[in-house]
C-alpha atoms as a PDB file:
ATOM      1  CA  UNK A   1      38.760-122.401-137.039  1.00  0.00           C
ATOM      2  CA  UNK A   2      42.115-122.489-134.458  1.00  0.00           C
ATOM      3  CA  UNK A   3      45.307-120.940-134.992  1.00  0.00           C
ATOM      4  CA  UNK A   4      48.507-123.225-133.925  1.00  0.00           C
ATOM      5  CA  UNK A   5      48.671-122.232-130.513  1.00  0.00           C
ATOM      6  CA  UNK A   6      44.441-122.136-129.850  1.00  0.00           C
ATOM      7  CA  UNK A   7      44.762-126.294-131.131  1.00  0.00           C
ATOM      8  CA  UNK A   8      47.638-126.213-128.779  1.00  0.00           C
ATOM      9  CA  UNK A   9      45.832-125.327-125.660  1.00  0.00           C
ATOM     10  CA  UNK A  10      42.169-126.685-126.809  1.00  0.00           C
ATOM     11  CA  UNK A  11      43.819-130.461-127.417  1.00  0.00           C
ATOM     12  CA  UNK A  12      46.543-130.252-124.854  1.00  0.00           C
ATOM     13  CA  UNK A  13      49.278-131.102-127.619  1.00  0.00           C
ATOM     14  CA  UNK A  14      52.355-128.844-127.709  1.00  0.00           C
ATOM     15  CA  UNK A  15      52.414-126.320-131.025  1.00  0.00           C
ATOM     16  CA  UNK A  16      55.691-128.060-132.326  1.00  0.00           C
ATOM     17  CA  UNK A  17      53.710-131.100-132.411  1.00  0.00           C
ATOM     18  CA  UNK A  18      51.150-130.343-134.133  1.00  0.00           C
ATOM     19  CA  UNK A  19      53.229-128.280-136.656  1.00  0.00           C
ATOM     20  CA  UNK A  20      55.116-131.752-136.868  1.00  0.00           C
ATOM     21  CA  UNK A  21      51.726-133.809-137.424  1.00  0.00           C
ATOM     22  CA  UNK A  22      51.543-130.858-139.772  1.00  0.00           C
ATOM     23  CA  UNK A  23      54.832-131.299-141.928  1.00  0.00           C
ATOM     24  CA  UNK A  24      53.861-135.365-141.954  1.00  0.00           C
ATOM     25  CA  UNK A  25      50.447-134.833-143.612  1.00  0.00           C
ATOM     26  CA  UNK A  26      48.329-136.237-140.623  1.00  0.00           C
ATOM     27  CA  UNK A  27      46.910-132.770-140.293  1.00  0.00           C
ATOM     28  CA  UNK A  28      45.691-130.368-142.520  1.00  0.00           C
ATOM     29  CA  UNK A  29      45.474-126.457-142.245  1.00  0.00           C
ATOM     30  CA  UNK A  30      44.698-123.561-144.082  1.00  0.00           C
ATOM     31  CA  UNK A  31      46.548-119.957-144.580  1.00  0.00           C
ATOM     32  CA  UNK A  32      45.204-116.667-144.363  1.00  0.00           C
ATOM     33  CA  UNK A  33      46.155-113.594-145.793  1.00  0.00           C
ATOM     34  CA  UNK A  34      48.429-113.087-143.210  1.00  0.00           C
ATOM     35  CA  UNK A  35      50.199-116.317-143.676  1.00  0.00           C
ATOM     36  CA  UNK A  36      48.714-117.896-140.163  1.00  0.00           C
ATOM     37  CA  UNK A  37      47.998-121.169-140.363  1.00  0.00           C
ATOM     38  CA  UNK A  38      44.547-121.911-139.356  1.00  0.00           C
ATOM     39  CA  UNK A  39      42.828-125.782-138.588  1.00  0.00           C
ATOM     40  CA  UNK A  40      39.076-126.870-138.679  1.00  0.00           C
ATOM     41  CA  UNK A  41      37.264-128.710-135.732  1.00  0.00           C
ATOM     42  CA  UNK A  42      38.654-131.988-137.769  1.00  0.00           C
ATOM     43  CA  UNK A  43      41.926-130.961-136.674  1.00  0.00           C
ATOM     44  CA  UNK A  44      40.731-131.851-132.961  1.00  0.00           C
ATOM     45  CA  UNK A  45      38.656-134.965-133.905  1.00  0.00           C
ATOM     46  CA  UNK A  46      42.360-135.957-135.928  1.00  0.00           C
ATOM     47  CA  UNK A  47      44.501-135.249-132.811  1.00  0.00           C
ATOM     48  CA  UNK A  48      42.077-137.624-130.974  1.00  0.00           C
ATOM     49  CA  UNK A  49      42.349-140.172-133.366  1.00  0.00           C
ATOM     50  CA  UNK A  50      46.265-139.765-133.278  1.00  0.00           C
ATOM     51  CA  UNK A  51      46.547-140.351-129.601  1.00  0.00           C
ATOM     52  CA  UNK A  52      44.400-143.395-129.495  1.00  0.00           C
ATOM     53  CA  UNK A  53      46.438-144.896-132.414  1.00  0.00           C
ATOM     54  CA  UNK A  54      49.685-143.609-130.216  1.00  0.00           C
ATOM     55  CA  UNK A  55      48.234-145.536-127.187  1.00  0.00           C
ATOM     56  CA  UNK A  56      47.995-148.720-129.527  1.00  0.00           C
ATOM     57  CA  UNK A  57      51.605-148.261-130.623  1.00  0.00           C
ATOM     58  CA  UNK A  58      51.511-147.494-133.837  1.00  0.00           C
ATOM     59  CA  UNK A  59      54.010-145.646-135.646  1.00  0.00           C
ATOM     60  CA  UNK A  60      53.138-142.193-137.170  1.00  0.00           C
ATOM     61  CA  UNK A  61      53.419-143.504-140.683  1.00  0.00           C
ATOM     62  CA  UNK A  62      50.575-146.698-139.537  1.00  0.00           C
ATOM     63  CA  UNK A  63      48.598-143.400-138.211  1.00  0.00           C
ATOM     64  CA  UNK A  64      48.588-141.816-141.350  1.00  0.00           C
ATOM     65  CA  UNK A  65      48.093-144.722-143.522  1.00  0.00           C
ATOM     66  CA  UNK A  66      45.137-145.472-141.135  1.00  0.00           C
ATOM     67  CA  UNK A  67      43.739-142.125-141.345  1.00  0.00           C
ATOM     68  CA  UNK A  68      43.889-142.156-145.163  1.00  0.00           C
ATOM     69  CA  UNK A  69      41.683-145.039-145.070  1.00  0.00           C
ATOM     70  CA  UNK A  70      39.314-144.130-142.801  1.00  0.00           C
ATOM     71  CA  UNK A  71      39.093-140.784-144.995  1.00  0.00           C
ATOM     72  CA  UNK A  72      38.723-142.318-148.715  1.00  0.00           C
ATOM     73  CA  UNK A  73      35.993-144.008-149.908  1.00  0.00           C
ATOM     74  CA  UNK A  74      38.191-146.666-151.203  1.00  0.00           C
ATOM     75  CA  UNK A  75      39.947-149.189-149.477  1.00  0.00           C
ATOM     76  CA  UNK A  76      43.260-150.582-149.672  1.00  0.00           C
ATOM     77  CA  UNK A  77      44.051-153.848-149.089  1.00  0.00           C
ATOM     78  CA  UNK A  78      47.486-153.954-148.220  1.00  0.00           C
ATOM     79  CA  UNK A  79      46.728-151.316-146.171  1.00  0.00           C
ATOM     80  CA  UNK A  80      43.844-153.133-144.175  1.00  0.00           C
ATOM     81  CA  UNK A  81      45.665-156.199-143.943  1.00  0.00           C
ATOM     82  CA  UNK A  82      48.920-154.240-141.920  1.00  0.00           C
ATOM     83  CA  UNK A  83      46.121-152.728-139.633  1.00  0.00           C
ATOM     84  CA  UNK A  84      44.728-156.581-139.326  1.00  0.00           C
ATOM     85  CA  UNK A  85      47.778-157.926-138.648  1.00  0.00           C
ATOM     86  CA  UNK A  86      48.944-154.605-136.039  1.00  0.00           C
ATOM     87  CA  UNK A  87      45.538-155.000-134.325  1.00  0.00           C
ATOM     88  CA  UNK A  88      46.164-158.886-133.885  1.00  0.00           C
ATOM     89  CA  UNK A  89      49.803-158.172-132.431  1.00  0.00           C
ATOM     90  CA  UNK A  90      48.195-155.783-130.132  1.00  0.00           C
ATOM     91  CA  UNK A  91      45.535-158.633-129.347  1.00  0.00           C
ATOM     92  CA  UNK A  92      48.262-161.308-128.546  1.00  0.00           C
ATOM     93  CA  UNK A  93      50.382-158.598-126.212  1.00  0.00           C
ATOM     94  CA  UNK A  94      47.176-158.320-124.028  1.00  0.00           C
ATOM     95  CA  UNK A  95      45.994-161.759-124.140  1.00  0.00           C
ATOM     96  CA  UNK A  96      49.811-162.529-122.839  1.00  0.00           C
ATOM     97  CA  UNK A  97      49.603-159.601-120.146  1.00  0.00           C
ATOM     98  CA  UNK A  98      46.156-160.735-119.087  1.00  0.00           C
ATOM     99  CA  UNK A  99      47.568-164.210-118.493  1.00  0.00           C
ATOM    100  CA  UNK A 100      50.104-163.465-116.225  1.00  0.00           C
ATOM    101  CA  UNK A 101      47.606-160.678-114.389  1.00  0.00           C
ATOM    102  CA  UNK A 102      45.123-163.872-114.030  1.00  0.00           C
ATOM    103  CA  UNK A 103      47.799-165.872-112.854  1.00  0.00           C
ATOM    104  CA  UNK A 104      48.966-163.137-110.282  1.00  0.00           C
ATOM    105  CA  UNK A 105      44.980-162.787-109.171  1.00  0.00           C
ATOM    106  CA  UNK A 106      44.928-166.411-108.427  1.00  0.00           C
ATOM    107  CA  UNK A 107      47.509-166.053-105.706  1.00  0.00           C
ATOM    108  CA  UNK A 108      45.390-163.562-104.113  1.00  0.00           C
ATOM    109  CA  UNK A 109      42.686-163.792-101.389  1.00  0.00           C
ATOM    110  CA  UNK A 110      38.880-163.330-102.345  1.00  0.00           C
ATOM    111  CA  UNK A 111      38.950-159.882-100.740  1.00  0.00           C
ATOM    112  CA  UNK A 112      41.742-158.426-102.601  1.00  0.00           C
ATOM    113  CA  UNK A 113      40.751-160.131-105.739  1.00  0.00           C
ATOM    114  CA  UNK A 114      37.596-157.946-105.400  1.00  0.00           C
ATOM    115  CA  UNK A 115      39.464-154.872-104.408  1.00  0.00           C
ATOM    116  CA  UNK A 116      41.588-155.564-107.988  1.00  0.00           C
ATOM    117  CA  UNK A 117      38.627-155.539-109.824  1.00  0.00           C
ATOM    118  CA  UNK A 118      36.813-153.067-108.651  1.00  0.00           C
ATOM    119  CA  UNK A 119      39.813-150.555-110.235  1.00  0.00           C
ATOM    120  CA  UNK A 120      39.287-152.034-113.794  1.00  0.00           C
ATOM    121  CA  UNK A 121      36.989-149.750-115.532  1.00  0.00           C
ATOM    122  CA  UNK A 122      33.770-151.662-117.292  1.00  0.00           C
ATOM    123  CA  UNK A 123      35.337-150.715-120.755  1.00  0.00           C
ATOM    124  CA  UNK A 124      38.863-152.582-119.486  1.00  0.00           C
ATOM    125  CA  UNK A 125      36.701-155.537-118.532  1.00  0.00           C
ATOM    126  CA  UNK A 126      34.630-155.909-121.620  1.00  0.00           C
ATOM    127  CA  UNK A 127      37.751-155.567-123.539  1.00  0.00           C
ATOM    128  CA  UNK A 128      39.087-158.240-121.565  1.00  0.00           C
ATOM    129  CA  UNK A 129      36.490-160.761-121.521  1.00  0.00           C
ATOM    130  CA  UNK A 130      36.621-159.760-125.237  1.00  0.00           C
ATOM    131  CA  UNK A 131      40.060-160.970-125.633  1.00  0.00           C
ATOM    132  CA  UNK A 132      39.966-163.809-123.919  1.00  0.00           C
ATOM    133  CA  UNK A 133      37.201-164.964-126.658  1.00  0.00           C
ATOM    134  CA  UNK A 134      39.016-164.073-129.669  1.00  0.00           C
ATOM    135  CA  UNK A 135      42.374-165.588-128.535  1.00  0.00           C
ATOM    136  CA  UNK A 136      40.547-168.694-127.280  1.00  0.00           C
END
């Protein structure tokens, strides 16, 4: 178990943060006696999960409803079909960014087209090639 400011430092997120996420229900603590507020290991695996959502653009409120779901056993629809529908916005913003990178490539010579490349990472370029087969 962390206190505020141990989370703080372990997860690199500032303590008025995480008191924030706190406040909003996307994390969960305990008390003690002494009235400190204490978190569990899930409180770092949560964080996580909050940044990657952040990094997708989704608002705090699509975070939580997101992390309700994947915590419940049951799902909820309306629910699932926002996060379809976020996931296939966030789909269609790459595809479009990925165009006009492609296009940009194309002016380039073989050598610096290589160069490019080699600073995509292999999870970039798998999620690329995997766009470009959803979005047709």
């Amino acid at each position: 178990m962390y206190r505020i400011g141990e989370l703080s430092k372990i997860s690199e997120v500032s303590k008025r943060t995480i008191d924030y996420y706190t406040k909003m229900g996307l994390l969960k603590c305990g008390r003690s006696r002494n009235n400190y507020r204490y978190y569990h290991e899930e409180a770092l695996a949560d964080l996580k999960l909050i940044e990657q959502c952040q990094q997708m653009k989704m608002t705090l409120h699509e975070i939580k409803d997101r992390m309700i779901l994947l915590k419940s056993n049951q799902v909820d629809q309306s629910v699932l079909e926002k996060q379809v529908k976020h996931i296939r916005n966030e789909m269609k913003h790459l595809h479009n960014e990925l165009h006009e990178v492609l296009q940009a490539m194309d002016t380039l010579g073989d050598e610096d087209k290589k160069r490019m490349l080699k600073q995509v990472s292999p999870q970039a370029l798998a999620l690329f090639q995997t766009l470009m087969v959803f979005s047709g």
